[in-house]
Protein backbone atom coordinates (compact mmCIF):
# COMPACT_ATOMS: atom_id res chain seq x y z
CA UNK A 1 -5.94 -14.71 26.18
CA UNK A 2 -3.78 -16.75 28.07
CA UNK A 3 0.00 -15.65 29.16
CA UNK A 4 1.43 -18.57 27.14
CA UNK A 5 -0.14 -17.56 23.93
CA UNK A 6 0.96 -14.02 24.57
CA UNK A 7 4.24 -15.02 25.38
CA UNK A 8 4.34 -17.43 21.88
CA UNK A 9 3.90 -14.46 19.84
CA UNK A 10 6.95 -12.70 18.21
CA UNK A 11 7.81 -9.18 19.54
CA UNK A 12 7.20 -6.29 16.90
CA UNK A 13 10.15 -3.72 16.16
CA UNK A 14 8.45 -1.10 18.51
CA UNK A 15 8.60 -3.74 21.34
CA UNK A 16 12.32 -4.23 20.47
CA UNK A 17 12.86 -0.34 20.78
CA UNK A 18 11.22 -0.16 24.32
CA UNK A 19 12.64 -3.15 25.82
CA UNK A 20 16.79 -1.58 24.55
CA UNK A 21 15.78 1.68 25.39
CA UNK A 22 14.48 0.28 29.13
CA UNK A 23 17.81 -1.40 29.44
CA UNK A 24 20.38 0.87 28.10
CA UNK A 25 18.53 3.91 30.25
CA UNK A 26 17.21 1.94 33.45
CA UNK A 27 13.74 3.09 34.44
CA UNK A 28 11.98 5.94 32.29
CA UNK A 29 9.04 7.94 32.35
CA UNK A 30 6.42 6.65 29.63
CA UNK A 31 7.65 10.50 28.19
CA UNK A 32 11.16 10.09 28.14
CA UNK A 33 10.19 6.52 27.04
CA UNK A 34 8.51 7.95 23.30
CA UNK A 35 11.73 10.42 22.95
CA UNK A 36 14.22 7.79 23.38
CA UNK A 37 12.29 5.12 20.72
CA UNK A 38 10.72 7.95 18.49
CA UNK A 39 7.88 5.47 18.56
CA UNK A 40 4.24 7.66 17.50
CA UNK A 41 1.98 7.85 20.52
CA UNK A 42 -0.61 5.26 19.43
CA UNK A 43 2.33 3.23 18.41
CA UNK A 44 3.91 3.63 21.77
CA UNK A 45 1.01 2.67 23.86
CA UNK A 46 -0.43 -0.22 21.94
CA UNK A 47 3.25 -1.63 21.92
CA UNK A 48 3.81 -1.01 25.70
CA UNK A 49 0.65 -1.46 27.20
CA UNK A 50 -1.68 0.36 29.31
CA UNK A 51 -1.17 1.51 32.94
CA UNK A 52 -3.89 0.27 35.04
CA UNK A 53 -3.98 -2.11 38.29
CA UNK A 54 -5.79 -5.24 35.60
CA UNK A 55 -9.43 -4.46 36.00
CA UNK A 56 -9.48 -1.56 33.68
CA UNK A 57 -11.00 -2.45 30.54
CA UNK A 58 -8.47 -0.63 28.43
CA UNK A 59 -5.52 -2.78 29.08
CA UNK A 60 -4.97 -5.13 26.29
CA UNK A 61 -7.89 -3.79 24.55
CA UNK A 62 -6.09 -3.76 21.04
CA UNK A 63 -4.24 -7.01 20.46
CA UNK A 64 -3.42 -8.38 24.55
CA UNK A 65 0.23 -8.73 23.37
CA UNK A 66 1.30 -5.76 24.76
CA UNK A 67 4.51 -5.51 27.05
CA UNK A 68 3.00 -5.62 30.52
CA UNK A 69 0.62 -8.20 29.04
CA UNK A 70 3.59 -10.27 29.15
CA UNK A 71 5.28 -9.54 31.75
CA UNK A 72 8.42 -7.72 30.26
CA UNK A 73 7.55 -4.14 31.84
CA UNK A 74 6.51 -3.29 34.79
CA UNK A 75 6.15 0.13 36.67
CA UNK A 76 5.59 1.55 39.67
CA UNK A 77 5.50 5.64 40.88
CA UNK A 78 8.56 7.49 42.46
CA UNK A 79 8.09 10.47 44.76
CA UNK A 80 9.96 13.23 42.52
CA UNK A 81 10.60 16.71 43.63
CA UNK A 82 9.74 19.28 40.87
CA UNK A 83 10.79 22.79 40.16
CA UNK A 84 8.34 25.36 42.00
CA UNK A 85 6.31 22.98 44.22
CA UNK A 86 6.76 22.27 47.47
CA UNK A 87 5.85 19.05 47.99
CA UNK A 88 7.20 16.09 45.67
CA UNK A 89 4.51 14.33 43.49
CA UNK A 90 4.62 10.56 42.20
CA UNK A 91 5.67 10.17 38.58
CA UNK A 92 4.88 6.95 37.26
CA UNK A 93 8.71 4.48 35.86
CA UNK A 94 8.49 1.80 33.65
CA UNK A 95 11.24 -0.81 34.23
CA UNK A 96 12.19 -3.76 32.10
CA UNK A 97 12.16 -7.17 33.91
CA UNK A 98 13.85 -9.88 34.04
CA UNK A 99 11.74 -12.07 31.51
CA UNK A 100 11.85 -8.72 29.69
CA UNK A 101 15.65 -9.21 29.40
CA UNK A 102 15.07 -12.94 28.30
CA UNK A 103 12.64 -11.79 25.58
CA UNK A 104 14.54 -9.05 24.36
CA UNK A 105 17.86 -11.13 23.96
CA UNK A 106 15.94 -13.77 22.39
CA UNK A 107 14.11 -11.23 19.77
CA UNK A 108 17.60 -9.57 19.15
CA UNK A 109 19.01 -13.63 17.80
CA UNK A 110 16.11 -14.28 15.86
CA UNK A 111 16.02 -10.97 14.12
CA UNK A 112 19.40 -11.23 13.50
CA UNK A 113 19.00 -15.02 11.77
CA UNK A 114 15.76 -14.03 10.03
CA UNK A 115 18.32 -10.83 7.72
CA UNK A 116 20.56 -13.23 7.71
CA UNK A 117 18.33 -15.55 5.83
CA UNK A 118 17.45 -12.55 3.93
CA UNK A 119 20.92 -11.43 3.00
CA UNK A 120 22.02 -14.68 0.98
CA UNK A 121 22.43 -14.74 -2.63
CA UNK A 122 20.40 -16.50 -4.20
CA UNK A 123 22.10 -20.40 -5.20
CA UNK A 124 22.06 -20.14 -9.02
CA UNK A 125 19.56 -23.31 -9.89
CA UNK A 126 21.14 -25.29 -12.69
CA UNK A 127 19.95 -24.93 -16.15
CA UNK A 128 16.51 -26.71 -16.68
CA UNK A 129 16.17 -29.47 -19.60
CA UNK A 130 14.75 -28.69 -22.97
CA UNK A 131 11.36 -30.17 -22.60
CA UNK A 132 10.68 -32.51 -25.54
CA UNK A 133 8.51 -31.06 -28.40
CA UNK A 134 5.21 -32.44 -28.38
CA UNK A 135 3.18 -31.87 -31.67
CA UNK A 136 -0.07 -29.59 -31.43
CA UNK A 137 -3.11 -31.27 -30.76
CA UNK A 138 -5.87 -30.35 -33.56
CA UNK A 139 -8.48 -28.66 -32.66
CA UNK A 140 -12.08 -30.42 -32.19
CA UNK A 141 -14.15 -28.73 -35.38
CA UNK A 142 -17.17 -26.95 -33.51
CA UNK A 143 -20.18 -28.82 -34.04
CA UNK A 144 -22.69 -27.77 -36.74
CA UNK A 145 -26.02 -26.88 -35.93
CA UNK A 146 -28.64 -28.78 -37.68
CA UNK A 147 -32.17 -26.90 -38.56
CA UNK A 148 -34.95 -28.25 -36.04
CA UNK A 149 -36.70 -30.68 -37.81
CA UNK A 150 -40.51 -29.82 -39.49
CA UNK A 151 -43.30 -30.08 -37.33
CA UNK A 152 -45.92 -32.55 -38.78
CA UNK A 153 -48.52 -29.79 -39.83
CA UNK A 154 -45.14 -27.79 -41.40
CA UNK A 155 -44.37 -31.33 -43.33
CA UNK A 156 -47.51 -31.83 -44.61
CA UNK A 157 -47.91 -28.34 -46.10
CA UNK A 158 -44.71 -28.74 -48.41
């Protein structure tokens, strides 16, 4: 699937939730990622995207509209010292981008226009005219059944 069809494609409401959550918080730890959009796990990854360097057959393998898909998220390891070991390990970040940004702003007006549509009373229609009375049509009398007619050896016997 090509980047521009991807990139065509609306963002869902878990998409939303990563991309604010990415901003407001800077880069996260796909971890701290699900606790900040309360997104399920299979949720969270389908939404976001696989990690993987694109020749690992999972990435995209659900719908290919994914976040990284896209080019909204991108992420990269950090050396990160943790309590009782000695050396520092990587931990993988995502990070929002800047066509991330772009995407997200744009999602944010068209949700916004789309309740908005939503959220207006109905215009009250005005009343519609009588319609005129038309008489009932009869109905067609079914059609009688006549008896088969004698066969030629039955006429000749009465």
């Amino acid at each position: 699937m090509s980047k521009k069809v991807a990139a065509d494609r609306r963002l869902s409401k878990g998409q939303i939730k990563i991309l604010q959550a990415l901003k407001k918080h800077g880069p996260l730890t796909r971890k701290a990622l699900a606790e900040k959009t309360e997104l399920d796990q299979s949720g969270f990854c389908i939404a976001i995207g696989y990690i993987g360097d694109g020749t690992d057959t999972m990435k995209n393998y659900v719908t290919g509209h994914d976040l990284y898909t896209r080019g909204y998220v991108r992420g990269d390891y950090q050396a990160e010292q943790v309590k009782g070991k000695e050396d520092p390990r990587d931990v993988y970040y995502d990070r929002i981008t800047a066509s991330g940004e772009k995407a997200l702003e744009k999602a944010l007006v068209e949700t916004k226009e789309r309740e908005k549509g939503k959220s207006k009373p109905a215009a009250k229609k005005a009343p519609k005219p009588a319609a005129k009375k038309v008489p009932a049509k009869k109905a067609h009398p079914k059609p009688v059944r006549k008896a088969p007619a004698p066969s030629p050896a039955e006429a000749a016997a009465v």
